[in-house]
PDB file of N, CA and C in Angstrom:
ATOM      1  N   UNK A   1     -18.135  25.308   4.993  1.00  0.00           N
ATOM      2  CA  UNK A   1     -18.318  24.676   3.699  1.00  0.00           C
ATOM      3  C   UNK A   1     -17.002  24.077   3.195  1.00  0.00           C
ATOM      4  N   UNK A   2     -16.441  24.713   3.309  1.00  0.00           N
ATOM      5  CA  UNK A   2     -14.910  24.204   2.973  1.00  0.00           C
ATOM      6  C   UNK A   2     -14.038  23.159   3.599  1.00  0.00           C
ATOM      7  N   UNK A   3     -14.222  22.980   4.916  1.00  0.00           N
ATOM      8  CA  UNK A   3     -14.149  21.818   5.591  1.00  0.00           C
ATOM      9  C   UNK A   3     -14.801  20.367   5.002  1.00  0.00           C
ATOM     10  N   UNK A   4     -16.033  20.864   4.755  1.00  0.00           N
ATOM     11  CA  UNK A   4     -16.752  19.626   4.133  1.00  0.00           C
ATOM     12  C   UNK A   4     -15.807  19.378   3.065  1.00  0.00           C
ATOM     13  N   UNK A   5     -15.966  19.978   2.172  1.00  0.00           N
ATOM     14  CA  UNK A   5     -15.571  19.690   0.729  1.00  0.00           C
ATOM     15  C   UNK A   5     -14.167  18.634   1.211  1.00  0.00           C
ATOM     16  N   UNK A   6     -13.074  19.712   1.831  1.00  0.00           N
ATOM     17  CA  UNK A   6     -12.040  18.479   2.374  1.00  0.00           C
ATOM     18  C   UNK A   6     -11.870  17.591   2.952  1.00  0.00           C
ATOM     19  N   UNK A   7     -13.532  17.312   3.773  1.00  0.00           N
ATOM     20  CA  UNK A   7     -13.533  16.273   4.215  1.00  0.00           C
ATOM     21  C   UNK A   7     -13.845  14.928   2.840  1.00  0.00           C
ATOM     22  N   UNK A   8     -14.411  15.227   2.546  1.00  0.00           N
ATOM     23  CA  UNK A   8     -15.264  14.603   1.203  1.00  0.00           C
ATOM     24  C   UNK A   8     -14.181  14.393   0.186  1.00  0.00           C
ATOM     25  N   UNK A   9     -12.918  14.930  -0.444  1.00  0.00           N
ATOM     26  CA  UNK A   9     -11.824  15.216  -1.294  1.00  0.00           C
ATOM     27  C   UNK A   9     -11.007  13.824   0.079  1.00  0.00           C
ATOM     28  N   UNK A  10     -10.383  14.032   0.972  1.00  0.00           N
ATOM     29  CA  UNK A  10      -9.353  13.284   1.508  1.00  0.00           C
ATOM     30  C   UNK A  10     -10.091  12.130   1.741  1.00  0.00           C
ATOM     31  N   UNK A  11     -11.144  11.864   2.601  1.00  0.00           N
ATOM     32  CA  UNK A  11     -11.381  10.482   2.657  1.00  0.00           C
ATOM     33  C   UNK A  11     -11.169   9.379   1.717  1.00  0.00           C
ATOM     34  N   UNK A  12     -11.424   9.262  -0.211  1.00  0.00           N
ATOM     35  CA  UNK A  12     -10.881   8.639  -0.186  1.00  0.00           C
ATOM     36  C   UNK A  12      -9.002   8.654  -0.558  1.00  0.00           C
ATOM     37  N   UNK A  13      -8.122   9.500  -0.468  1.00  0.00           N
ATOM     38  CA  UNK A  13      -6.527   9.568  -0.361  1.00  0.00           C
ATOM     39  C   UNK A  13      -6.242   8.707   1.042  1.00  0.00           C
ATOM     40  N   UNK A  14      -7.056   9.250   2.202  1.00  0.00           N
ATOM     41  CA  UNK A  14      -6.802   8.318   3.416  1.00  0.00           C
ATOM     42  C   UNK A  14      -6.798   6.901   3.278  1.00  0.00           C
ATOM     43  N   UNK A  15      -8.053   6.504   2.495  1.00  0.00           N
ATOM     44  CA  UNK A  15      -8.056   5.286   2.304  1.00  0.00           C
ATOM     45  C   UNK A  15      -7.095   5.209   1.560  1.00  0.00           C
ATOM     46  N   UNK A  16      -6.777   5.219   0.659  1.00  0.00           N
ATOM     47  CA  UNK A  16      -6.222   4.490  -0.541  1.00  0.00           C
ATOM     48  C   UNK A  16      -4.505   4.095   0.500  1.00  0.00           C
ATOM     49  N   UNK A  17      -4.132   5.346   1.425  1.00  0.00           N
ATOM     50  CA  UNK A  17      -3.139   5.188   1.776  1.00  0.00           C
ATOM     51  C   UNK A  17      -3.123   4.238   3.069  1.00  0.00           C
ATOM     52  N   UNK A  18      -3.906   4.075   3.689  1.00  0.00           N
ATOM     53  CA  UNK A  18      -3.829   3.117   4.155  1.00  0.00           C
ATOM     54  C   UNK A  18      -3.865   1.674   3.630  1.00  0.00           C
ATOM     55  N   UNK A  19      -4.753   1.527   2.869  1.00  0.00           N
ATOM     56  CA  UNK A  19      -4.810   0.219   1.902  1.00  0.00           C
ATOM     57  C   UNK A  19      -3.236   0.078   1.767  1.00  0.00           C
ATOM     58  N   UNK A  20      -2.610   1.102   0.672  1.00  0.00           N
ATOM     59  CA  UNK A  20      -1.690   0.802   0.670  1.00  0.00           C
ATOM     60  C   UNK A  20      -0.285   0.112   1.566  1.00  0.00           C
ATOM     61  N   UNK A  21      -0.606   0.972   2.805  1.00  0.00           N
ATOM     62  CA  UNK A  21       0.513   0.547   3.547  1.00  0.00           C
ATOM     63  C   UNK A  21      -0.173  -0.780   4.201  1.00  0.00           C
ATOM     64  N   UNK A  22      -1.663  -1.300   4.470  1.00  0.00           N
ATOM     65  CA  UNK A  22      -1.676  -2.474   5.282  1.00  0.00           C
ATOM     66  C   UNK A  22      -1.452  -3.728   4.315  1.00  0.00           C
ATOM     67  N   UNK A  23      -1.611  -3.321   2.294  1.00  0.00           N
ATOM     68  CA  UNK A  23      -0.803  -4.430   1.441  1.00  0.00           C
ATOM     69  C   UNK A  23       1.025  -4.725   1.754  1.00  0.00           C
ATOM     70  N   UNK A  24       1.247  -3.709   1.963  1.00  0.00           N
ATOM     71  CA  UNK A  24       2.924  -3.602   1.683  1.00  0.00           C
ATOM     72  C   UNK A  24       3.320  -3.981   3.177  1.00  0.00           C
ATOM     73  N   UNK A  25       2.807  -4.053   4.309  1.00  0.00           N
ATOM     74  CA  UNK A  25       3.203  -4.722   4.944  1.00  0.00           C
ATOM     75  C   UNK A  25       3.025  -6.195   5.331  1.00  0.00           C
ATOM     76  N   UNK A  26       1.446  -6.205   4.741  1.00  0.00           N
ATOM     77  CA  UNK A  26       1.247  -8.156   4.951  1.00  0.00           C
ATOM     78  C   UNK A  26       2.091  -8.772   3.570  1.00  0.00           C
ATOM     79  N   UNK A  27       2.456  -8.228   2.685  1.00  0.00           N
ATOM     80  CA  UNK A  27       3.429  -8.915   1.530  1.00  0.00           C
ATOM     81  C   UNK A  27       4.897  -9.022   2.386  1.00  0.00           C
ATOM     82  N   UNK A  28       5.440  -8.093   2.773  1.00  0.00           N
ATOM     83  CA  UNK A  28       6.477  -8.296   3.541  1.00  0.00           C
ATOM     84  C   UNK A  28       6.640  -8.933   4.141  1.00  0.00           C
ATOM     85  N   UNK A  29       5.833  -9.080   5.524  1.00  0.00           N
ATOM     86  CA  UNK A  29       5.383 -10.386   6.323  1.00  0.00           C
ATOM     87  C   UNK A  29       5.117 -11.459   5.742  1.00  0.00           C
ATOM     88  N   UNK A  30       4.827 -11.784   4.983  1.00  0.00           N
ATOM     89  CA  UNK A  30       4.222 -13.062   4.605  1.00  0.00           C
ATOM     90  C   UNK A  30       5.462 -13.655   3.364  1.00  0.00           C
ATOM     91  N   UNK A  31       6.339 -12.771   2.736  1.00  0.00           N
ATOM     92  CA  UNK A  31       7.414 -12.939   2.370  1.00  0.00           C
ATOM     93  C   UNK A  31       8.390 -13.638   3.402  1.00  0.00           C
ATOM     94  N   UNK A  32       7.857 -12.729   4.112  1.00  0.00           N
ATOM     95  CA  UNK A  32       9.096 -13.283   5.429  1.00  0.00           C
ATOM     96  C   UNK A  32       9.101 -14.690   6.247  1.00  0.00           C
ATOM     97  N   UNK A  33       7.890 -14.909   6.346  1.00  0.00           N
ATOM     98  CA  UNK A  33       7.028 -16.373   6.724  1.00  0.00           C
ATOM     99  C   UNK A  33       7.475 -17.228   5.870  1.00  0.00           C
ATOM    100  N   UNK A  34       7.742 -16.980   4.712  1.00  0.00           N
ATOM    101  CA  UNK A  34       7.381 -18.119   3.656  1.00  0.00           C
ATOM    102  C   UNK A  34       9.683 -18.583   2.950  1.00  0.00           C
ATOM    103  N   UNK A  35       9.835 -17.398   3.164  1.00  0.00           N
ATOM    104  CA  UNK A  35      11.486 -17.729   2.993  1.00  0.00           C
ATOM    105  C   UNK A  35      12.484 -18.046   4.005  1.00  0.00           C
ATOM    106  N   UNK A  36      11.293 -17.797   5.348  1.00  0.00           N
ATOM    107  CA  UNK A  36      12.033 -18.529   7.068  1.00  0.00           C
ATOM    108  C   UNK A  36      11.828 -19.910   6.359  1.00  0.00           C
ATOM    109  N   UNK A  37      10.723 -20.361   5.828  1.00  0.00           N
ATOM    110  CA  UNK A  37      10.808 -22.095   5.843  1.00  0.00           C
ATOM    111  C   UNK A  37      11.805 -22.642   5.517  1.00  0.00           C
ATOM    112  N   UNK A  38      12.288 -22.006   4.142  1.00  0.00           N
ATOM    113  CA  UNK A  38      13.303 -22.586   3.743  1.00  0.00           C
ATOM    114  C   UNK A  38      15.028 -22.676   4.722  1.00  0.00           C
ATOM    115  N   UNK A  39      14.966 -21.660   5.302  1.00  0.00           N
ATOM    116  CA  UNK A  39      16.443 -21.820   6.213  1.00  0.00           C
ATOM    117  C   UNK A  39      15.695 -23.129   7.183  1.00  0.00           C
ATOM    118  N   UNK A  40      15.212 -23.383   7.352  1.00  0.00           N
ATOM    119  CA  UNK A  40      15.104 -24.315   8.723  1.00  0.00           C
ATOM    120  C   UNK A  40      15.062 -25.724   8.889  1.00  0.00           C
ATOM    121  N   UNK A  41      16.590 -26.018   9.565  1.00  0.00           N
ATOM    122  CA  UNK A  41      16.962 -27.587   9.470  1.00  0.00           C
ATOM    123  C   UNK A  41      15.929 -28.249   9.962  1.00  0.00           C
ATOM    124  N   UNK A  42      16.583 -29.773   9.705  1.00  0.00           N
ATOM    125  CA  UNK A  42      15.605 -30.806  10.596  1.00  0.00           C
ATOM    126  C   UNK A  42      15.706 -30.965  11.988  1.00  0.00           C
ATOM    127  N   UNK A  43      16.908 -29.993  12.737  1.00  0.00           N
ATOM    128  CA  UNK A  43      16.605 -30.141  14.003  1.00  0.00           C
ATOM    129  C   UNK A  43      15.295 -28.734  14.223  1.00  0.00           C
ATOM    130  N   UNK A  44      15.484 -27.928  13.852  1.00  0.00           N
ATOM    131  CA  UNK A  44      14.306 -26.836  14.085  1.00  0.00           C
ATOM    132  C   UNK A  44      12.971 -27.171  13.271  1.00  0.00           C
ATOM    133  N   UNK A  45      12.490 -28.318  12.777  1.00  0.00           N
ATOM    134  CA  UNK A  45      11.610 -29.128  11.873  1.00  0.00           C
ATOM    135  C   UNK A  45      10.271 -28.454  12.566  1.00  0.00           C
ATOM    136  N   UNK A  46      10.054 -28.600  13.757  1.00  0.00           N
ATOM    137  CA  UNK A  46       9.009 -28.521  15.205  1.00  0.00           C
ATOM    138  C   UNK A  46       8.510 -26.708  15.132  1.00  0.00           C
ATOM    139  N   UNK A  47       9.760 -25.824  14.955  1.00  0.00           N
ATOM    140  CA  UNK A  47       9.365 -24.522  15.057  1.00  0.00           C
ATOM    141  C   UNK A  47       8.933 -23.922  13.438  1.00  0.00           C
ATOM    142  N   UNK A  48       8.972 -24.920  12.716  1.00  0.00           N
ATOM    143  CA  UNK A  48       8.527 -24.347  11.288  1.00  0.00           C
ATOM    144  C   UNK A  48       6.889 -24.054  11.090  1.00  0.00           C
ATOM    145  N   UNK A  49       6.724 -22.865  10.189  1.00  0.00           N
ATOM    146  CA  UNK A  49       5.480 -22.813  10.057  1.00  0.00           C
ATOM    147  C   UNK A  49       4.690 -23.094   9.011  1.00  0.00           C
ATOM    148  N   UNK A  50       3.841 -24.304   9.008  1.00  0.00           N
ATOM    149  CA  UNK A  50       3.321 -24.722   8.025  1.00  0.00           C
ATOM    150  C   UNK A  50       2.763 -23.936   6.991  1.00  0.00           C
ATOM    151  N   UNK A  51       2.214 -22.619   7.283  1.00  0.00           N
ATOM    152  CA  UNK A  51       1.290 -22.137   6.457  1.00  0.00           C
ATOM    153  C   UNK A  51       1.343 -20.576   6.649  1.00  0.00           C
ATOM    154  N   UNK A  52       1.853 -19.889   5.813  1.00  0.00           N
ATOM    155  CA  UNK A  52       1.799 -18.540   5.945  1.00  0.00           C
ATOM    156  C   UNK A  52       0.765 -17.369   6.180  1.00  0.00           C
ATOM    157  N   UNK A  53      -0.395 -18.311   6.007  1.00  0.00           N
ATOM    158  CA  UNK A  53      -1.869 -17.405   5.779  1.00  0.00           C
ATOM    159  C   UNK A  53      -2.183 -16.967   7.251  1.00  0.00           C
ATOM    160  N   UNK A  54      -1.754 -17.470   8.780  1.00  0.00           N
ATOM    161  CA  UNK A  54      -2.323 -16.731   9.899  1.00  0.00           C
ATOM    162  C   UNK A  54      -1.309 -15.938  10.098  1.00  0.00           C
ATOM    163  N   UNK A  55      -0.107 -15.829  10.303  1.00  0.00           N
ATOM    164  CA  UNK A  55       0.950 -14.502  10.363  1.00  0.00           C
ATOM    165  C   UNK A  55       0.642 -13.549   9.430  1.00  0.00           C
ATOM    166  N   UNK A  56      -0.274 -13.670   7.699  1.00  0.00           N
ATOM    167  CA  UNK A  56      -0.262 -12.726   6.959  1.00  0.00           C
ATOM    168  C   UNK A  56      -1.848 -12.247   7.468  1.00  0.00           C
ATOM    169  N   UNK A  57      -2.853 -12.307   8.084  1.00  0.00           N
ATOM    170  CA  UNK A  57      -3.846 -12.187   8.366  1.00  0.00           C
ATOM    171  C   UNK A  57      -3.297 -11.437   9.720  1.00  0.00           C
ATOM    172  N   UNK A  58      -2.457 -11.480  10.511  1.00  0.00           N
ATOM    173  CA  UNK A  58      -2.034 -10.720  11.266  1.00  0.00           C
ATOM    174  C   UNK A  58      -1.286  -9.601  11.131  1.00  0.00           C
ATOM    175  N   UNK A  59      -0.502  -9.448  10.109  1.00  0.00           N
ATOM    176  CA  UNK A  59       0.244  -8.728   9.186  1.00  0.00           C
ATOM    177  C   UNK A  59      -0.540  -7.613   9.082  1.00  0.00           C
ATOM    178  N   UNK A  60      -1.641  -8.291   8.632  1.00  0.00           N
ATOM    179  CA  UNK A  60      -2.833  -7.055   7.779  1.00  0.00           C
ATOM    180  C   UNK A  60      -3.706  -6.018   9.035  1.00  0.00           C
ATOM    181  N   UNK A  61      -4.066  -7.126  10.260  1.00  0.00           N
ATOM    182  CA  UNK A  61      -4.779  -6.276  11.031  1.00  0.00           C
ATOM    183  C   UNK A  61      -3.722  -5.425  11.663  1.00  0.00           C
ATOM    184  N   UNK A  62      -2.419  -5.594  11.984  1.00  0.00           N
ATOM    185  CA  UNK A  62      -1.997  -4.567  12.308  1.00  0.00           C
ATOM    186  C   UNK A  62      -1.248  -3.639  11.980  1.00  0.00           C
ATOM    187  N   UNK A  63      -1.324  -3.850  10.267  1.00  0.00           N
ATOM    188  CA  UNK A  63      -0.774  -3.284   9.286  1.00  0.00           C
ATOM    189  C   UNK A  63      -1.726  -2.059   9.153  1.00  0.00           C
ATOM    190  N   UNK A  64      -2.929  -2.746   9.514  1.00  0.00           N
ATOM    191  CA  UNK A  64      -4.318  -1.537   9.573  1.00  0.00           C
ATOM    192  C   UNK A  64      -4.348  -0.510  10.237  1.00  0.00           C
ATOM    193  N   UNK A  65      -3.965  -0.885  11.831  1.00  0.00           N
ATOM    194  CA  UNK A  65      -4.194  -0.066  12.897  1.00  0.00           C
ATOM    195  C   UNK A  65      -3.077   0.790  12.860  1.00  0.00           C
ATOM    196  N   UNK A  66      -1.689   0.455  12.616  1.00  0.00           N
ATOM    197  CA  UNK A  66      -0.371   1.561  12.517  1.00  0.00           C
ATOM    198  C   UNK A  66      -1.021   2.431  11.590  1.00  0.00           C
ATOM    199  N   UNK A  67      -1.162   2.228  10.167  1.00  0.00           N
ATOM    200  CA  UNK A  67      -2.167   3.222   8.932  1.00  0.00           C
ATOM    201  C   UNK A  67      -2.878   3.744   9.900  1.00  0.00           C
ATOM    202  N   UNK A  68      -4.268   3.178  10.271  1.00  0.00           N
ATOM    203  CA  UNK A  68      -4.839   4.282  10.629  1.00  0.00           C
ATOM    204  C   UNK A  68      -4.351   5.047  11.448  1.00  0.00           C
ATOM    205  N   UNK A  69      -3.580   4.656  12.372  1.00  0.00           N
ATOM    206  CA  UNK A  69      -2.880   5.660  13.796  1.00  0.00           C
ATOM    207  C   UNK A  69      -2.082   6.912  12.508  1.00  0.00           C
ATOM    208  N   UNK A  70      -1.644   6.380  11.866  1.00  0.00           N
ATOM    209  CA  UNK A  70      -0.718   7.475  11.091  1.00  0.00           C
ATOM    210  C   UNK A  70      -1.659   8.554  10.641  1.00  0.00           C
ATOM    211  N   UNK A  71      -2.439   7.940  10.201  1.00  0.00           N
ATOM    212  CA  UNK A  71      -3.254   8.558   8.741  1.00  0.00           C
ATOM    213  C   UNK A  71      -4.167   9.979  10.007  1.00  0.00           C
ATOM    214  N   UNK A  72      -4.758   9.094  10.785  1.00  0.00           N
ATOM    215  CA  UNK A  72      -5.337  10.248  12.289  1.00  0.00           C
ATOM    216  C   UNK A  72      -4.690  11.161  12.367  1.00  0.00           C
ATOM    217  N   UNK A  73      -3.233  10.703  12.953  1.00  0.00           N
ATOM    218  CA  UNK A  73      -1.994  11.813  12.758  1.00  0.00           C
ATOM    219  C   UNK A  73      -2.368  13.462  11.753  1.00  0.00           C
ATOM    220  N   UNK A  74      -1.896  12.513  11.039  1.00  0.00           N
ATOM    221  CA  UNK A  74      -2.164  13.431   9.360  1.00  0.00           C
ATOM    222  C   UNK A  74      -3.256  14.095   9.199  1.00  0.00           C
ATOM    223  N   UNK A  75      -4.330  13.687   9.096  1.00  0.00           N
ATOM    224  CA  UNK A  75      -5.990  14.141   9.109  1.00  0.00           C
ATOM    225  C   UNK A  75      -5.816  15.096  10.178  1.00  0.00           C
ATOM    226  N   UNK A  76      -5.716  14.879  11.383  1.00  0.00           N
ATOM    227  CA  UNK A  76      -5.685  16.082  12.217  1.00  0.00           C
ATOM    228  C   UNK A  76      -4.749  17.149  12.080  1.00  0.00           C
ATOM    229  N   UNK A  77      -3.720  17.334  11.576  1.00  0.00           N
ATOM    230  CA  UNK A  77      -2.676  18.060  10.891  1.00  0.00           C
ATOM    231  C   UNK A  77      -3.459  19.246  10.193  1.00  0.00           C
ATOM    232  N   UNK A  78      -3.645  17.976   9.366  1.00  0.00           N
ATOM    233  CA  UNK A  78      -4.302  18.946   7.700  1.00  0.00           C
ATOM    234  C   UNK A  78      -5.324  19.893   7.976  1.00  0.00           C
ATOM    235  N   UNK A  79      -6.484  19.647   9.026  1.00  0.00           N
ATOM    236  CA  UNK A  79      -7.737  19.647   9.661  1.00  0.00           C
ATOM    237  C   UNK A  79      -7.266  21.376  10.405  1.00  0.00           C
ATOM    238  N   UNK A  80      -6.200  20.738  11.553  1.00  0.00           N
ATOM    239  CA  UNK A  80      -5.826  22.271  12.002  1.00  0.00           C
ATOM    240  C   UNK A  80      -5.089  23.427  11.284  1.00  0.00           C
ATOM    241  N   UNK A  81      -4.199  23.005   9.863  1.00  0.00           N
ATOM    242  CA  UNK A  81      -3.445  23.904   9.003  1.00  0.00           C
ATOM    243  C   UNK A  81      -5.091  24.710   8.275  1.00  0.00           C
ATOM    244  N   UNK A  82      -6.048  23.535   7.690  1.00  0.00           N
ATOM    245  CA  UNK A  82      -6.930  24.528   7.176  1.00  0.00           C
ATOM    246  C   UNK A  82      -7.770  25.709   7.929  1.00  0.00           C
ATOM    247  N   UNK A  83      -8.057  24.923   9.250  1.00  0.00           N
ATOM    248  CA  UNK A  83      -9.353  25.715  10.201  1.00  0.00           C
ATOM    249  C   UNK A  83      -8.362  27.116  10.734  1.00  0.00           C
ATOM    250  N   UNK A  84      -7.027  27.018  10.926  1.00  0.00           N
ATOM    251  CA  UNK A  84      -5.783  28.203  10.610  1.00  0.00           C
ATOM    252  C   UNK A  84      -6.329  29.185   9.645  1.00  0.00           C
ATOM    253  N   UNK A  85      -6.302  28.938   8.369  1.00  0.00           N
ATOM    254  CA  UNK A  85      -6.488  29.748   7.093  1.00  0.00           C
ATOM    255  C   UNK A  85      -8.012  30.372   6.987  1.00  0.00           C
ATOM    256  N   UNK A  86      -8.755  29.314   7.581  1.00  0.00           N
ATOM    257  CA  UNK A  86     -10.256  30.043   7.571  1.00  0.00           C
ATOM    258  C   UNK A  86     -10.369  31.046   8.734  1.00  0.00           C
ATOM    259  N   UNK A  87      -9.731  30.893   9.870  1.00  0.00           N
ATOM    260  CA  UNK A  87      -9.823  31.384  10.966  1.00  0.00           C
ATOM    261  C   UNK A  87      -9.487  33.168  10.627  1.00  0.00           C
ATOM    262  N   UNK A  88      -8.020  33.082   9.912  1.00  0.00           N
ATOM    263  CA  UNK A  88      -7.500  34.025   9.076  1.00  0.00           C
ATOM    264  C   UNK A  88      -8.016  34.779   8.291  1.00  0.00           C
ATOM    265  N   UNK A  89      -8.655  34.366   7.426  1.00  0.00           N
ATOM    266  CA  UNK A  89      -9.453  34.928   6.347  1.00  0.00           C
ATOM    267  C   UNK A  89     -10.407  35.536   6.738  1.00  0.00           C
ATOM    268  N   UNK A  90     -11.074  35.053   7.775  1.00  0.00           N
ATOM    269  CA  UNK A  90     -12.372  35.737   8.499  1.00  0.00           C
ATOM    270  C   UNK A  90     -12.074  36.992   9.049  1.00  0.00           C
ATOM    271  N   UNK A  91     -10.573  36.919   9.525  1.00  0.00           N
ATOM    272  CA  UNK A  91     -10.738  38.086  11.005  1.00  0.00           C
ATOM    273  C   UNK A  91     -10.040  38.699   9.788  1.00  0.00           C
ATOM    274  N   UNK A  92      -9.959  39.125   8.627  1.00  0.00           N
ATOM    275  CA  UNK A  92      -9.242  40.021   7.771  1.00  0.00           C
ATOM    276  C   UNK A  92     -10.303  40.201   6.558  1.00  0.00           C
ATOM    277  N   UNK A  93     -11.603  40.059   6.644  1.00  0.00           N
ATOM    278  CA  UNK A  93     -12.558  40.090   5.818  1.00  0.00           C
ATOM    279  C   UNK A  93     -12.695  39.831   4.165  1.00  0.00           C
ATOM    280  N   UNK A  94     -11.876  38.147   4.541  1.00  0.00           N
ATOM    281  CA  UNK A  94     -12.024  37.433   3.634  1.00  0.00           C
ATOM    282  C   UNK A  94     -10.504  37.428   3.167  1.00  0.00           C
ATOM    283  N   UNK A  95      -9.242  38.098   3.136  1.00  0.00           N
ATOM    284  CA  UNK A  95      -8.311  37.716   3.138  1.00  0.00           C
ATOM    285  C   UNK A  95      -7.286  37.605   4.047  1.00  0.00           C
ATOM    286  N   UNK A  96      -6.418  36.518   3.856  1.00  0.00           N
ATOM    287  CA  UNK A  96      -5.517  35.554   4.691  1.00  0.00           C
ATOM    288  C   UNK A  96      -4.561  36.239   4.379  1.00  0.00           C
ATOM    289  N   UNK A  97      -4.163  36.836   5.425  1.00  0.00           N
ATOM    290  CA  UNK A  97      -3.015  37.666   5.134  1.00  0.00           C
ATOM    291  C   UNK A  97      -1.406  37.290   5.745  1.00  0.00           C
ATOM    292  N   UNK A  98      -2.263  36.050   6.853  1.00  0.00           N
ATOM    293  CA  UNK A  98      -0.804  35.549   7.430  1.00  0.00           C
ATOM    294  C   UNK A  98      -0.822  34.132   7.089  1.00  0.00           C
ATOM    295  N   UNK A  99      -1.755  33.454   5.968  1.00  0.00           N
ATOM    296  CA  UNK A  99      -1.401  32.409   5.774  1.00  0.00           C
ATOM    297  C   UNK A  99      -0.002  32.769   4.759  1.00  0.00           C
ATOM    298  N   UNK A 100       0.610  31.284   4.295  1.00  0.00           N
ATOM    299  CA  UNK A 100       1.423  30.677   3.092  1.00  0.00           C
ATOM    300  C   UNK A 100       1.087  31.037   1.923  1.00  0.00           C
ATOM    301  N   UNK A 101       2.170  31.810   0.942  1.00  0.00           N
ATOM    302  CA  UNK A 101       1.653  32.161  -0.658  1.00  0.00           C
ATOM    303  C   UNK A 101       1.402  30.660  -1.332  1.00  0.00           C
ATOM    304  N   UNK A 102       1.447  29.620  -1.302  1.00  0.00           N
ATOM    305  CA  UNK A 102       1.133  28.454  -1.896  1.00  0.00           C
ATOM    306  C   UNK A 102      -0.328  28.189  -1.416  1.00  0.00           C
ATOM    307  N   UNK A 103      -0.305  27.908  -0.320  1.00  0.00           N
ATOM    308  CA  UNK A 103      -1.646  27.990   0.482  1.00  0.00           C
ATOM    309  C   UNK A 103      -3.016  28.899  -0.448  1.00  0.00           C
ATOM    310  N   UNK A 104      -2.181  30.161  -0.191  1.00  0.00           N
ATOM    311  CA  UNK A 104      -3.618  30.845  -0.631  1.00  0.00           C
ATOM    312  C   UNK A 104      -3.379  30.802  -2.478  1.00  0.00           C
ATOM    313  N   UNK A 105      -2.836  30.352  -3.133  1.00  0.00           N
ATOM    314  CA  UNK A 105      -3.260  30.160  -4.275  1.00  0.00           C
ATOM    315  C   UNK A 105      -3.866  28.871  -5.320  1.00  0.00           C
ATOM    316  N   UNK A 106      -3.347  27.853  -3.865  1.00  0.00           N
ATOM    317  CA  UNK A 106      -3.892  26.328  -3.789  1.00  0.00           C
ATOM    318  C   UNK A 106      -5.323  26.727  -3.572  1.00  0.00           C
ATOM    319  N   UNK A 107      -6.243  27.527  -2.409  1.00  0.00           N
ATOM    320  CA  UNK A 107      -7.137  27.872  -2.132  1.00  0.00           C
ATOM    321  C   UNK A 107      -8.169  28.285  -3.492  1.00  0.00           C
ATOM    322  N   UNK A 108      -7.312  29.634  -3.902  1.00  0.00           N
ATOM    323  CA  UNK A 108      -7.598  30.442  -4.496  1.00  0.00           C
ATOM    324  C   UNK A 108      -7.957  29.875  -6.300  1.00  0.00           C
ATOM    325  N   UNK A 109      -7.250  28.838  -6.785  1.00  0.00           N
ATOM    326  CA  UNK A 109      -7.508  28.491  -7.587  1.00  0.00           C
ATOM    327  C   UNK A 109      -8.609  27.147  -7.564  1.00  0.00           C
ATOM    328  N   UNK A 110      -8.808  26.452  -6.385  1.00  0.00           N
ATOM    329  CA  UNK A 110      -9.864  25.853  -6.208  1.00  0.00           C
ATOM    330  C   UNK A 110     -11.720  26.444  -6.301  1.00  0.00           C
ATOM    331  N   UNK A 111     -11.512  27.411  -5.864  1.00  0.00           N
ATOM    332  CA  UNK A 111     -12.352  28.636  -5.725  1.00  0.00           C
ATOM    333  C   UNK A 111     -12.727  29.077  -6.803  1.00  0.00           C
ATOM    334  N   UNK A 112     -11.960  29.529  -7.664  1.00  0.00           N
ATOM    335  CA  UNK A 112     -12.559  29.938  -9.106  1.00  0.00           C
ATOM    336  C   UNK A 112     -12.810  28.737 -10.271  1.00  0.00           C
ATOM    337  N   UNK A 113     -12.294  27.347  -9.800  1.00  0.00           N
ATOM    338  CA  UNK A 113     -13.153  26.536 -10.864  1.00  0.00           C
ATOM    339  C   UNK A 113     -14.271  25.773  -9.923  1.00  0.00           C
TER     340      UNK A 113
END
């Protein structure tokens, strides 16, 4: 049961953090696209890029896939620190005796509201 619930609670933090990082990197990129124009003489006229919108559309998809690779990372982290504490709690009949004092009062106060 408790798994669920954290599954249901992080999904959307995952998102949001990914959103976040695939904005903050296509702004960067596309910052970067758009203030190359200006350095570039008339002999480099040929390598300029007219239009910033397909480097920032690229920006984004793989601004996506690093997030999600991270965020997987993380999710599986979190996933094995909790299934730890339940694992714990069970074989001690209901208390975690070798989890973290933060842990079990993060738990513990979720529990009573």
């Amino acid at each position: 049961r408790q798994m669920c619930i954290r599954d249901r609670c992080y999904s959307f933090f995952f998102f949001k953090q990914k959103t976040a990082y695939e904005m903050l990197r296509s702004l960067v990129g596309s910052e970067m696209c758009i203030r190359d124009s200006f350095y570039v003489t008339k002999a480099d006229i040929r390598h300029q890029i007219s239009s910033p919108i397909l480097p920032t559309i690229a920006f984004i998809i793989v601004g996506y896939v690093i997030a999600d690779l991270f965020m997987t990372v993380y999710s599986m982290s979190v996933d094995t620190v909790l299934q730890c504490f339940l694992v714990d709690e069970e074989a001690h009949d209901g208390r975690a005796t070798n989890a973290p004092g933060d842990l079990k009062n993060i738990l513990e106060d979720n529990q009573k509201s």
